[in-house]
PDB file of N, CA and C in Angstrom:
ATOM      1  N   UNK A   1      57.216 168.784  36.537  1.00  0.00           N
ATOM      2  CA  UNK A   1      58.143 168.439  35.494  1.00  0.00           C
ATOM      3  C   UNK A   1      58.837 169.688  34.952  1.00  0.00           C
ATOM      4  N   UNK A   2      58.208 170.988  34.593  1.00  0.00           N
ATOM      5  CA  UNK A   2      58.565 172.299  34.355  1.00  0.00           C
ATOM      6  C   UNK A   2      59.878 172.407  35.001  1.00  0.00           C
ATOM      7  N   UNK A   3      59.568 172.375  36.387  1.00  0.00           N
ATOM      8  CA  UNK A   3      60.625 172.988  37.587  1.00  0.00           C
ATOM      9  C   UNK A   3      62.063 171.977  37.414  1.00  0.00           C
ATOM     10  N   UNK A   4      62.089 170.632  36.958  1.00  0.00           N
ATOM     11  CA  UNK A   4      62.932 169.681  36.969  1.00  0.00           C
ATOM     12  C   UNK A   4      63.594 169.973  35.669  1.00  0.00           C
ATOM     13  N   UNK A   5      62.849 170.562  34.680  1.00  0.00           N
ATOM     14  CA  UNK A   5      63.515 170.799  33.472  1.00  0.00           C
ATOM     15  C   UNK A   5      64.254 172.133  33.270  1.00  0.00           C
ATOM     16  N   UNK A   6      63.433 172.839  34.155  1.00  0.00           N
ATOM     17  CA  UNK A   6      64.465 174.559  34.109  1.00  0.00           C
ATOM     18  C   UNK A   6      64.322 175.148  32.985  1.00  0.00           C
ATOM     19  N   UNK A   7      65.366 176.044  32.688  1.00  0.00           N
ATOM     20  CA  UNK A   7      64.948 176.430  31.599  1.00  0.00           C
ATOM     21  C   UNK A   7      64.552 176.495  30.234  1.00  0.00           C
ATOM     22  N   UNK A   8      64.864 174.759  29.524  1.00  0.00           N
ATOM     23  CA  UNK A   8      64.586 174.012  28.705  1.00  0.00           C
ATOM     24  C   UNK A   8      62.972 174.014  28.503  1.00  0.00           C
ATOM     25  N   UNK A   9      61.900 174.432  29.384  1.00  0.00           N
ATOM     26  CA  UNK A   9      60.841 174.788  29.041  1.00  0.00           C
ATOM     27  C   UNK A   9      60.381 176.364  29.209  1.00  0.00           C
ATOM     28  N   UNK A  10      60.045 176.943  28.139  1.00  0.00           N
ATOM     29  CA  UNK A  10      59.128 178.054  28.150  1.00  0.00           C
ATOM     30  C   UNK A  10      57.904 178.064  28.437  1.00  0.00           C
ATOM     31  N   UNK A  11      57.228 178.538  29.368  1.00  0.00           N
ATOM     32  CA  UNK A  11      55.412 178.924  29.806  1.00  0.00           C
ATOM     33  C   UNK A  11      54.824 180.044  28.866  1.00  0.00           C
ATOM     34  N   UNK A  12      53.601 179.633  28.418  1.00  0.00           N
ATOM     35  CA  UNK A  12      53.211 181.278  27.537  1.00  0.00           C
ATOM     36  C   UNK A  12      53.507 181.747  26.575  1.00  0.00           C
ATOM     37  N   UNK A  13      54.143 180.455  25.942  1.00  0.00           N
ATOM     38  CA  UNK A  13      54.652 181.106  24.496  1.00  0.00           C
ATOM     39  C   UNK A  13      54.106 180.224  23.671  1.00  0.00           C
ATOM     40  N   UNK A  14      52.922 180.195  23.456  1.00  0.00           N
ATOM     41  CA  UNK A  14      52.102 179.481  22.155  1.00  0.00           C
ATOM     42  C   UNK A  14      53.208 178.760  21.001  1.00  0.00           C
ATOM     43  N   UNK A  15      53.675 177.563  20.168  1.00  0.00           N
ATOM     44  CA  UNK A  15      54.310 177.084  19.351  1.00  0.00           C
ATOM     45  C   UNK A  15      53.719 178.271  18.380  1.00  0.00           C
ATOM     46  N   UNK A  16      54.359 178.495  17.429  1.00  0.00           N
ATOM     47  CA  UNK A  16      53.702 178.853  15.595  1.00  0.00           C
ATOM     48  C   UNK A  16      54.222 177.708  14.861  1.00  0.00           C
ATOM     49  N   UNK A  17      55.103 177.676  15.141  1.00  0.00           N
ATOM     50  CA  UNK A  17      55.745 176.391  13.834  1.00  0.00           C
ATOM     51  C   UNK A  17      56.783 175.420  14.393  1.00  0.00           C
ATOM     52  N   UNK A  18      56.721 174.482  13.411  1.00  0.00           N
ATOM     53  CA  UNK A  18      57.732 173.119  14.384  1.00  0.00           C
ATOM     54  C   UNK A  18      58.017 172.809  13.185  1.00  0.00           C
ATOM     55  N   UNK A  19      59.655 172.700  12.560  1.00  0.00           N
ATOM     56  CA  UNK A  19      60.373 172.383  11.564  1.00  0.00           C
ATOM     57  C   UNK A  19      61.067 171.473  11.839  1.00  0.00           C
ATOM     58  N   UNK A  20      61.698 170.398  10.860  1.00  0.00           N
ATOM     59  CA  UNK A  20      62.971 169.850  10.489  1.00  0.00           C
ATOM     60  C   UNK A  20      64.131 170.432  10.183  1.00  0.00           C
ATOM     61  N   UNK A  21      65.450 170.344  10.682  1.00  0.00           N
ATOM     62  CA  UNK A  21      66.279 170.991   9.977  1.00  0.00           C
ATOM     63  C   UNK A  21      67.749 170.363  10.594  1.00  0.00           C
ATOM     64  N   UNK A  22      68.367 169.988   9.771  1.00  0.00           N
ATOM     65  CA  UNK A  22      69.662 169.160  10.208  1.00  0.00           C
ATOM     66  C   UNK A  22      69.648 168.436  11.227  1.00  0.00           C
ATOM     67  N   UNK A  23      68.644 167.239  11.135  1.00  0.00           N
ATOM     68  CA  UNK A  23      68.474 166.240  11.546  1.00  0.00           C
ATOM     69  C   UNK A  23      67.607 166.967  13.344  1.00  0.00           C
ATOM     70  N   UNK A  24      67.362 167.997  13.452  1.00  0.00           N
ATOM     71  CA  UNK A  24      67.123 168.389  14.422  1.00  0.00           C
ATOM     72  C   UNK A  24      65.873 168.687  14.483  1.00  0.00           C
ATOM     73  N   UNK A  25      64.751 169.647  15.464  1.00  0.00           N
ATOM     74  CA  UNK A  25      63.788 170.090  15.166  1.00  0.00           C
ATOM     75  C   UNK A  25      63.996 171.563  15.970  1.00  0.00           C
ATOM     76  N   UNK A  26      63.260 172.317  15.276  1.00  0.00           N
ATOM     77  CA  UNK A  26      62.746 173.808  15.444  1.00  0.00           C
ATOM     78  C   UNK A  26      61.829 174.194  15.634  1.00  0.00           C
ATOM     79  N   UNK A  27      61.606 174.296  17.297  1.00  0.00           N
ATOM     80  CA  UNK A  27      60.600 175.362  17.487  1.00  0.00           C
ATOM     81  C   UNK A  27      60.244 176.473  17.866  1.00  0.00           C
ATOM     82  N   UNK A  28      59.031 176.984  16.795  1.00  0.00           N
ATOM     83  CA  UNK A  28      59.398 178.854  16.571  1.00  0.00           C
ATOM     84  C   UNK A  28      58.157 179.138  17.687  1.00  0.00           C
ATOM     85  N   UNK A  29      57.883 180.077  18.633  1.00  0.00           N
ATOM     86  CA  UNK A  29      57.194 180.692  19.278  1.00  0.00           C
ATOM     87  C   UNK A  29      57.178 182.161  19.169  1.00  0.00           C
ATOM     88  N   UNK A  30      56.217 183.236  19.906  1.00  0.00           N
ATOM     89  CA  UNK A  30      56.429 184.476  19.576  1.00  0.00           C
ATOM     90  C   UNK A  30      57.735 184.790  20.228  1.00  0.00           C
ATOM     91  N   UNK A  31      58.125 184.192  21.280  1.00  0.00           N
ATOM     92  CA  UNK A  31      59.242 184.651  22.404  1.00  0.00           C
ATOM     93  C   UNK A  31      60.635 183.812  21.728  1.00  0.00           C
ATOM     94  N   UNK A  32      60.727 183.461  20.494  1.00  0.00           N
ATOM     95  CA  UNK A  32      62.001 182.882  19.928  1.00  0.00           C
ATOM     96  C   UNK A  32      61.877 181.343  19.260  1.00  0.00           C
ATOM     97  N   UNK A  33      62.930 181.136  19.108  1.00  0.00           N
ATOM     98  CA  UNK A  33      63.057 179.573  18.183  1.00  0.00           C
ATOM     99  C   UNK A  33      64.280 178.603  19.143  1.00  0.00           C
ATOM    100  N   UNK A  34      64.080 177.666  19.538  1.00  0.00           N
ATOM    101  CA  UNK A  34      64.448 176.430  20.427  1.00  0.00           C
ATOM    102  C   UNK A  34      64.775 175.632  19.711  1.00  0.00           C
ATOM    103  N   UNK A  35      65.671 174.717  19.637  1.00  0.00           N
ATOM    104  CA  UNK A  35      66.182 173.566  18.494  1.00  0.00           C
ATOM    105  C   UNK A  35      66.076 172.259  19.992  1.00  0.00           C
ATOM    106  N   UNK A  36      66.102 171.451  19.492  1.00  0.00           N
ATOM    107  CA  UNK A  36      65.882 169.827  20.183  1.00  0.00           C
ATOM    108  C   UNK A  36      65.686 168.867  19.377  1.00  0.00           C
ATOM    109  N   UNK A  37      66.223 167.764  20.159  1.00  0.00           N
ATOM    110  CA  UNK A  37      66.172 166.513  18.968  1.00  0.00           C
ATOM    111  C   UNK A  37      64.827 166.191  19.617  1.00  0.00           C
ATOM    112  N   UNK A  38      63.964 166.125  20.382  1.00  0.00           N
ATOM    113  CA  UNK A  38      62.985 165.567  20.075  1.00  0.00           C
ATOM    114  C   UNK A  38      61.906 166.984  20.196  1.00  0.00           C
ATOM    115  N   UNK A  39      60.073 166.093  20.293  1.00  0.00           N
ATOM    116  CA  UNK A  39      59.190 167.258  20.255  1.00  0.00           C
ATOM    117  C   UNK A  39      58.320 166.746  20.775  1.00  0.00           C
ATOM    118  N   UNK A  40      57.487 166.849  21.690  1.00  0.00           N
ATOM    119  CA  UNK A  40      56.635 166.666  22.518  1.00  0.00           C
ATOM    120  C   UNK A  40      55.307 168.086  22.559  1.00  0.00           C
ATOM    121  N   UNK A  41      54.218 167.137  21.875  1.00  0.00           N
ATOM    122  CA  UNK A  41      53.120 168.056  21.382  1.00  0.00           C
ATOM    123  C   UNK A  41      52.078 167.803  22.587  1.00  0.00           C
ATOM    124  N   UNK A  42      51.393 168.339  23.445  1.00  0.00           N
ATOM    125  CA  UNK A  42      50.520 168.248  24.246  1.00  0.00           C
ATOM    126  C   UNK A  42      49.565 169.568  24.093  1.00  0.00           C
ATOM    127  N   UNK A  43      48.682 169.342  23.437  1.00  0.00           N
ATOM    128  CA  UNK A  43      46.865 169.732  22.926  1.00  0.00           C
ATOM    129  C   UNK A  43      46.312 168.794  22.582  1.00  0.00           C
ATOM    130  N   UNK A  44      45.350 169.470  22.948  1.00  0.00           N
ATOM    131  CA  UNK A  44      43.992 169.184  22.265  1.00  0.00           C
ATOM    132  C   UNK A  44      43.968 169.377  20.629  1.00  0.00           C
ATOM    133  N   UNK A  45      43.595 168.919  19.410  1.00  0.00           N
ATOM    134  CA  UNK A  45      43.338 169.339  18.580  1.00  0.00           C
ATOM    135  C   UNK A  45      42.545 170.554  18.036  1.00  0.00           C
ATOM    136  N   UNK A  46      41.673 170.741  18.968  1.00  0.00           N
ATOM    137  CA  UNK A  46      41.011 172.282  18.681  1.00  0.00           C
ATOM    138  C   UNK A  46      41.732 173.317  19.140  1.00  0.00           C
ATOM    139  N   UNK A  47      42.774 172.896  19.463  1.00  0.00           N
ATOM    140  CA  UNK A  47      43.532 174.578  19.564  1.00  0.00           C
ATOM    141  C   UNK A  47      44.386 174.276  19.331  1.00  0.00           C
ATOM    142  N   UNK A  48      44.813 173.983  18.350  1.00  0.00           N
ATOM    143  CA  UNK A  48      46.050 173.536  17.330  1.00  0.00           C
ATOM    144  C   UNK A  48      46.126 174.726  16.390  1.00  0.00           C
ATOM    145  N   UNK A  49      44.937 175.799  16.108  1.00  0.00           N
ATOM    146  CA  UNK A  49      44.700 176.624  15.074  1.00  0.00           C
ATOM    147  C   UNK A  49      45.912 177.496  15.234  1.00  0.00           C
ATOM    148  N   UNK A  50      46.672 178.261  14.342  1.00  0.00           N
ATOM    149  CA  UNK A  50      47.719 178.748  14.663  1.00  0.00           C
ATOM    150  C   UNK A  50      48.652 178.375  14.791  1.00  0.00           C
ATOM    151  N   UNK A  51      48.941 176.908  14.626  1.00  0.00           N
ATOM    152  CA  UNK A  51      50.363 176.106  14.440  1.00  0.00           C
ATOM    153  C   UNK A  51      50.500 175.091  13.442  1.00  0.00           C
ATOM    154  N   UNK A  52      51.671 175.331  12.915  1.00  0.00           N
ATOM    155  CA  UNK A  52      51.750 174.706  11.556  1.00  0.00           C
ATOM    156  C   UNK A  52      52.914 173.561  11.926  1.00  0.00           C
ATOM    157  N   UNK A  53      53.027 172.623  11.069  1.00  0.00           N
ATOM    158  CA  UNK A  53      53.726 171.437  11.336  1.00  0.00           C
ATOM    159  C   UNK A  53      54.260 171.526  10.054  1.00  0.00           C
ATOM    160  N   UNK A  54      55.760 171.271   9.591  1.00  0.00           N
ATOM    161  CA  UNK A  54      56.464 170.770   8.100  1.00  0.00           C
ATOM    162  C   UNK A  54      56.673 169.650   8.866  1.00  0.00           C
ATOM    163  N   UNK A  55      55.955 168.632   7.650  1.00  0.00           N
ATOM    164  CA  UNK A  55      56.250 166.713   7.971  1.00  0.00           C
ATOM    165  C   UNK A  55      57.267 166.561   7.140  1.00  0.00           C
ATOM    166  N   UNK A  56      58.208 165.385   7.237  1.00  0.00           N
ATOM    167  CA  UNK A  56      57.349 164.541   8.381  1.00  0.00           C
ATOM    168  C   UNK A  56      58.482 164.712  10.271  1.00  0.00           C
ATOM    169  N   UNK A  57      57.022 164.605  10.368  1.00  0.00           N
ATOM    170  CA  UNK A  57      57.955 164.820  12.694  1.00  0.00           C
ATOM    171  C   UNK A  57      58.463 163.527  12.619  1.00  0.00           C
TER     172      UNK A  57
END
């Protein structure tokens, strides 16, 4: 799915934060900030530590 999406996905860059912001969403990593209308979260809950969510998604 990576390879079909191109560069629209980053590898290795842990989320920090996932915002709202003009109807859009923002996500911040160490390697930059990505805007998209949607957000697709895939963890586990135990390693969620280190990422913060402003609700509501």
């Amino acid at each position: 799915m990576a390879k079909r999406l191109g560069d629209r996905v980053v590898l290795k860059a842990g989320v920090e934060s996932v915002r709202r912001k003009d109807g859009r969403f923002l996500g911040t990593t160490r390697r930059g900030t990505w805007r998209g209308k949607r957000v697709s979260s895939r963890f586990r809950p135990r390693y969620q530590t280190g990422s913060s969510f402003t609700h509501p998604l």
